[in-house]
PDB file of N, CA and C in Angstrom:
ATOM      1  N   UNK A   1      -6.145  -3.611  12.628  1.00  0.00           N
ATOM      2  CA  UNK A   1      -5.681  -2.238  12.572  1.00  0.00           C
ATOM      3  C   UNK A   1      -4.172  -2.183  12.309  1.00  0.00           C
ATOM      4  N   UNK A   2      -3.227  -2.771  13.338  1.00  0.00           N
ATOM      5  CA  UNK A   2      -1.992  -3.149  12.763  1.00  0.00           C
ATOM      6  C   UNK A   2      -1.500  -3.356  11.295  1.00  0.00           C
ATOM      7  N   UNK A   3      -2.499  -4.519  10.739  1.00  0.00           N
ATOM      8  CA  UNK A   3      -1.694  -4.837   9.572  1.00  0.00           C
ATOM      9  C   UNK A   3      -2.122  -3.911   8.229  1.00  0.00           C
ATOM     10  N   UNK A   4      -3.534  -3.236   8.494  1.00  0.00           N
ATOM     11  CA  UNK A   4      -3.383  -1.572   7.534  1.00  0.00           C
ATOM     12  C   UNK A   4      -2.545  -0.496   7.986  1.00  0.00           C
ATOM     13  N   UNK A   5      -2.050  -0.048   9.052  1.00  0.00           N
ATOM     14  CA  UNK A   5      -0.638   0.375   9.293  1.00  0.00           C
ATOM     15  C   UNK A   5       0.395  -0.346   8.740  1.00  0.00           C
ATOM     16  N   UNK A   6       0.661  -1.431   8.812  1.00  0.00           N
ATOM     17  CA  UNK A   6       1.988  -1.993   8.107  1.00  0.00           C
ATOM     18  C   UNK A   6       1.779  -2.073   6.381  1.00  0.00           C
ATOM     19  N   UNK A   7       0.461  -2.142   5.948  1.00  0.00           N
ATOM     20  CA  UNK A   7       0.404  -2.040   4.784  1.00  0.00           C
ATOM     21  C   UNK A   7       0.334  -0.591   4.108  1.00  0.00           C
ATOM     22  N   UNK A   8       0.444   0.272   4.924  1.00  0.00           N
ATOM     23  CA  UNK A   8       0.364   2.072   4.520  1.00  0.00           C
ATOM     24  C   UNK A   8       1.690   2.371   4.600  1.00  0.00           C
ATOM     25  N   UNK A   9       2.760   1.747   5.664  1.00  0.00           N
ATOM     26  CA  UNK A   9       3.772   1.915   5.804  1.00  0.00           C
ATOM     27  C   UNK A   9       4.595   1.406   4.421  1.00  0.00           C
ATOM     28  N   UNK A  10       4.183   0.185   4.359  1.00  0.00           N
ATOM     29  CA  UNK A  10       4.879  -0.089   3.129  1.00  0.00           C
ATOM     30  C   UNK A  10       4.319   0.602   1.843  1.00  0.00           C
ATOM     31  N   UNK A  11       3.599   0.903   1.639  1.00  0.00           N
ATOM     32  CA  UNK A  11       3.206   1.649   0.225  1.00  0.00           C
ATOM     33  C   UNK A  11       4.116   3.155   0.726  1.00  0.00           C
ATOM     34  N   UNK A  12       4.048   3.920   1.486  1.00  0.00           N
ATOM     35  CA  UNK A  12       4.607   4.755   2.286  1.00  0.00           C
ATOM     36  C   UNK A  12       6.271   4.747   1.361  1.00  0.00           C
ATOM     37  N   UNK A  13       6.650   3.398   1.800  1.00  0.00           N
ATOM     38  CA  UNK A  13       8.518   2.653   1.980  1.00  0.00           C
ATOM     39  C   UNK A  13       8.310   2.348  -0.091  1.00  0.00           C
ATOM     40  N   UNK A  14       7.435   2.359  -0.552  1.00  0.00           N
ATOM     41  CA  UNK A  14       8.164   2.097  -1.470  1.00  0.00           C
ATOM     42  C   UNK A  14       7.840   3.180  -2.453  1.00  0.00           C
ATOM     43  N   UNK A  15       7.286   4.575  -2.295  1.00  0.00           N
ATOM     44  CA  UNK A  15       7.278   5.770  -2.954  1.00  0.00           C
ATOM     45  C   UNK A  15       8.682   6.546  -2.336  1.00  0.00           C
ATOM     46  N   UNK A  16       8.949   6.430  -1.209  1.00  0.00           N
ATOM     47  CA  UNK A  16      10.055   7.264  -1.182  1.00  0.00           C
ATOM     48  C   UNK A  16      11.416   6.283  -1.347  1.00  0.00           C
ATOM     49  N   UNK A  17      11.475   4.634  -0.715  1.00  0.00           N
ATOM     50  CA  UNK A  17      12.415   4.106  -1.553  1.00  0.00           C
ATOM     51  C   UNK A  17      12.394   3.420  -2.698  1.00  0.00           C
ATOM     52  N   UNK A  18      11.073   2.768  -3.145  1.00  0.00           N
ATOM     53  CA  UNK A  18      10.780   2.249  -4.494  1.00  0.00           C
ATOM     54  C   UNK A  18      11.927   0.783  -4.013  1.00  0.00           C
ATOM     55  N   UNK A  19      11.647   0.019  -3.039  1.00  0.00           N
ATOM     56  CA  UNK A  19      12.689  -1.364  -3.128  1.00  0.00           C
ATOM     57  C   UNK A  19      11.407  -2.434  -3.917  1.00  0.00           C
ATOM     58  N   UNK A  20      10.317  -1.799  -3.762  1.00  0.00           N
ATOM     59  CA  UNK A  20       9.590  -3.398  -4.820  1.00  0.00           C
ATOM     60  C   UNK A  20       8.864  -2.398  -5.820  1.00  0.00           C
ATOM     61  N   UNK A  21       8.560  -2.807  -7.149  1.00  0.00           N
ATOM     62  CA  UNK A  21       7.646  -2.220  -7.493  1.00  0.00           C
ATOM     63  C   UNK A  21       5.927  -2.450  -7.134  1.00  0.00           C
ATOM     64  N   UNK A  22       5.731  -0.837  -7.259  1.00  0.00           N
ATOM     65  CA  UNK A  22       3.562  -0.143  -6.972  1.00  0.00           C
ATOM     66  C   UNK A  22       3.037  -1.847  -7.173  1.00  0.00           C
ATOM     67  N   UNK A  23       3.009  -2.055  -8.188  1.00  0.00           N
ATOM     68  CA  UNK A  23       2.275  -2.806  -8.724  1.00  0.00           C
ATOM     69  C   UNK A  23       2.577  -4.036  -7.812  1.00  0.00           C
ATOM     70  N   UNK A  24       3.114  -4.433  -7.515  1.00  0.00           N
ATOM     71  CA  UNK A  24       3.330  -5.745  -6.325  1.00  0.00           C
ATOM     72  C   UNK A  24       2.612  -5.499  -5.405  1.00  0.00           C
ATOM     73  N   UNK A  25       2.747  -4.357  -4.961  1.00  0.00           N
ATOM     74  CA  UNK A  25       2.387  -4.043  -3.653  1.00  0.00           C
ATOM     75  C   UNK A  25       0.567  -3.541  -3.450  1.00  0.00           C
ATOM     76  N   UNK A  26       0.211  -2.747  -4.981  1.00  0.00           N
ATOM     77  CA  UNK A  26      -1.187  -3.070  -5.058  1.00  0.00           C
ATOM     78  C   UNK A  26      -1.768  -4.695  -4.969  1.00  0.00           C
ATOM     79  N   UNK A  27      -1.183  -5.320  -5.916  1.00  0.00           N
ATOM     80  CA  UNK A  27      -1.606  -6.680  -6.526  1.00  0.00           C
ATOM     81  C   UNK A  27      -1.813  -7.151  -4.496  1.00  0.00           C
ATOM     82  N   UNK A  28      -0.712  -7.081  -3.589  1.00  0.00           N
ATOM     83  CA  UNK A  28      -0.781  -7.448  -2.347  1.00  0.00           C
ATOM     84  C   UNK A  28      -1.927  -6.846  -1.721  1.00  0.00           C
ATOM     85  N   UNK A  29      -2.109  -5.664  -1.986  1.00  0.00           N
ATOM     86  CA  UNK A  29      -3.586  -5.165  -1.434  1.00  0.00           C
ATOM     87  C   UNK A  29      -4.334  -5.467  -1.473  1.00  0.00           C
ATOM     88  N   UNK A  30      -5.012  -5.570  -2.624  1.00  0.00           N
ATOM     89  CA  UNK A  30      -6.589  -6.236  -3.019  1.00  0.00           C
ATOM     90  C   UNK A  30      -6.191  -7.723  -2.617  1.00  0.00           C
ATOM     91  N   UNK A  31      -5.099  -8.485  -2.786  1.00  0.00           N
ATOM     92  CA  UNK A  31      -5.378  -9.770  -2.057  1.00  0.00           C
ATOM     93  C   UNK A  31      -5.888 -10.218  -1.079  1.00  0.00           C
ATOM     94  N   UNK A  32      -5.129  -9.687  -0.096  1.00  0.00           N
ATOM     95  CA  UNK A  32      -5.499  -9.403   1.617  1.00  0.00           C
ATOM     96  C   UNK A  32      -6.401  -8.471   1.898  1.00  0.00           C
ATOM     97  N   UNK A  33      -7.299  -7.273   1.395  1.00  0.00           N
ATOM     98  CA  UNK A  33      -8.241  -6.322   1.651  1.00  0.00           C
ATOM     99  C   UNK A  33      -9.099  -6.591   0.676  1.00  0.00           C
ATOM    100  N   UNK A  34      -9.075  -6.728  -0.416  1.00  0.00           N
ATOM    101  CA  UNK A  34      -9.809  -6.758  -1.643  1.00  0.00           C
ATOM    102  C   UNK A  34      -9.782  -5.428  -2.158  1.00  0.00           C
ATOM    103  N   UNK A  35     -10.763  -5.651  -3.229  1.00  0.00           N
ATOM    104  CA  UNK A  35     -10.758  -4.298  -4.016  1.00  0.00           C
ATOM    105  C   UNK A  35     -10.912  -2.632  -3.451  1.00  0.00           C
ATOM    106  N   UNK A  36     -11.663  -3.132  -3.047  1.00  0.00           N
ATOM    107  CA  UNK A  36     -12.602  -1.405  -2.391  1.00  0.00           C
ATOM    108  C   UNK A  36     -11.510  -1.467  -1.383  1.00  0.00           C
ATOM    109  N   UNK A  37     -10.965  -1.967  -0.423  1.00  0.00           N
ATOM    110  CA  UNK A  37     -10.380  -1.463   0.662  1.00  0.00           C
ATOM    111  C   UNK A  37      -8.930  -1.614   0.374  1.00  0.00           C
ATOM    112  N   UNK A  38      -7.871  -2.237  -0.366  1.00  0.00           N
ATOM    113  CA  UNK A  38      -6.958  -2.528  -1.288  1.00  0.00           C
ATOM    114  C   UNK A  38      -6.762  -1.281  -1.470  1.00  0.00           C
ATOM    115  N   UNK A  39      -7.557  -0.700  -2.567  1.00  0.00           N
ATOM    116  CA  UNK A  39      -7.430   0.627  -3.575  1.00  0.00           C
ATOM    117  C   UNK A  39      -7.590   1.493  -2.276  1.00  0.00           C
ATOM    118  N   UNK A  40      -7.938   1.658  -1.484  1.00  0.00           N
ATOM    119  CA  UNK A  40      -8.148   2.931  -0.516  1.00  0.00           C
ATOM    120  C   UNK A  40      -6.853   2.363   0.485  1.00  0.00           C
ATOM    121  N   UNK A  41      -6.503   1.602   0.908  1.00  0.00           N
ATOM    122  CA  UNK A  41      -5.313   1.682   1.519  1.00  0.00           C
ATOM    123  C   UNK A  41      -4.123   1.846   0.507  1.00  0.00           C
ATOM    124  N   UNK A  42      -4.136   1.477  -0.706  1.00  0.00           N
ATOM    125  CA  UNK A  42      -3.027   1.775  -1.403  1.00  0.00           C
ATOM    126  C   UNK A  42      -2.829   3.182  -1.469  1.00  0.00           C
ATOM    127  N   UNK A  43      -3.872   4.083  -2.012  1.00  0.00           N
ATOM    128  CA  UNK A  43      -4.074   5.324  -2.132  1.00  0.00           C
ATOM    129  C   UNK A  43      -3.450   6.251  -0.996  1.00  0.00           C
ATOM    130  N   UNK A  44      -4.387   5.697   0.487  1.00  0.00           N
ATOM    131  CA  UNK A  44      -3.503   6.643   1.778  1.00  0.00           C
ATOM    132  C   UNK A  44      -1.830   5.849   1.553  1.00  0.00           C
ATOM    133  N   UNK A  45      -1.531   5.163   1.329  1.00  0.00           N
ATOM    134  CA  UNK A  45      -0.266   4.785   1.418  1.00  0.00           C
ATOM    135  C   UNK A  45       0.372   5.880   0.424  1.00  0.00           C
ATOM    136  N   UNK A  46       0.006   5.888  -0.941  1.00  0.00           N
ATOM    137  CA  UNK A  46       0.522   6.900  -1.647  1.00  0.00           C
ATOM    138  C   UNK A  46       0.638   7.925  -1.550  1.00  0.00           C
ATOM    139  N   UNK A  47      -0.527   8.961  -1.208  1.00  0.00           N
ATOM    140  CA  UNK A  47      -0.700   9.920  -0.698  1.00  0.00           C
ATOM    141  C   UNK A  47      -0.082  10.335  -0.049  1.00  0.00           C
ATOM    142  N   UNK A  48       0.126   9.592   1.321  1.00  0.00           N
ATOM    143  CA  UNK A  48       1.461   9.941   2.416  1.00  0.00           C
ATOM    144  C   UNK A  48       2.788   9.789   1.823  1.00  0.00           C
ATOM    145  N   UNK A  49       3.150   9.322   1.024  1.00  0.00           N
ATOM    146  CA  UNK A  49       4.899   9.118   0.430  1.00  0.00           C
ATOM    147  C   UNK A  49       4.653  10.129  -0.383  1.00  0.00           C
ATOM    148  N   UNK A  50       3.794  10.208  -0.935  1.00  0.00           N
ATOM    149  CA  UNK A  50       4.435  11.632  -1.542  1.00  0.00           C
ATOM    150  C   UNK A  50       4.161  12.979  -1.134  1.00  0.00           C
TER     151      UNK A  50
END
């Protein structure tokens, strides 16, 4: 549970500061979650920053 909080946070940290680029930070998603859950935590991450 923690580390999809820290991974929402950071998708979160890099729409409103942009220090890495989306695409890193997807590519990090689906690594560690995979696809289906990757793309849906990237998404709430986005969602919330913007």
């Amino acid at each position: 549970m923690q580390s999809f909080l820290g991974f929402i946070s950071l998708q979160v940290l890099q729409v409103v500061a942009a220090p890495i680029p989306r695409e890193v930070t997807s590519f990090l998603g689906g690594y560690l979650y995979g696809p289906a859950l990757g793309i849906f935590l990237s998404t709430v991450g986005l969602t919330i920053g913007f």
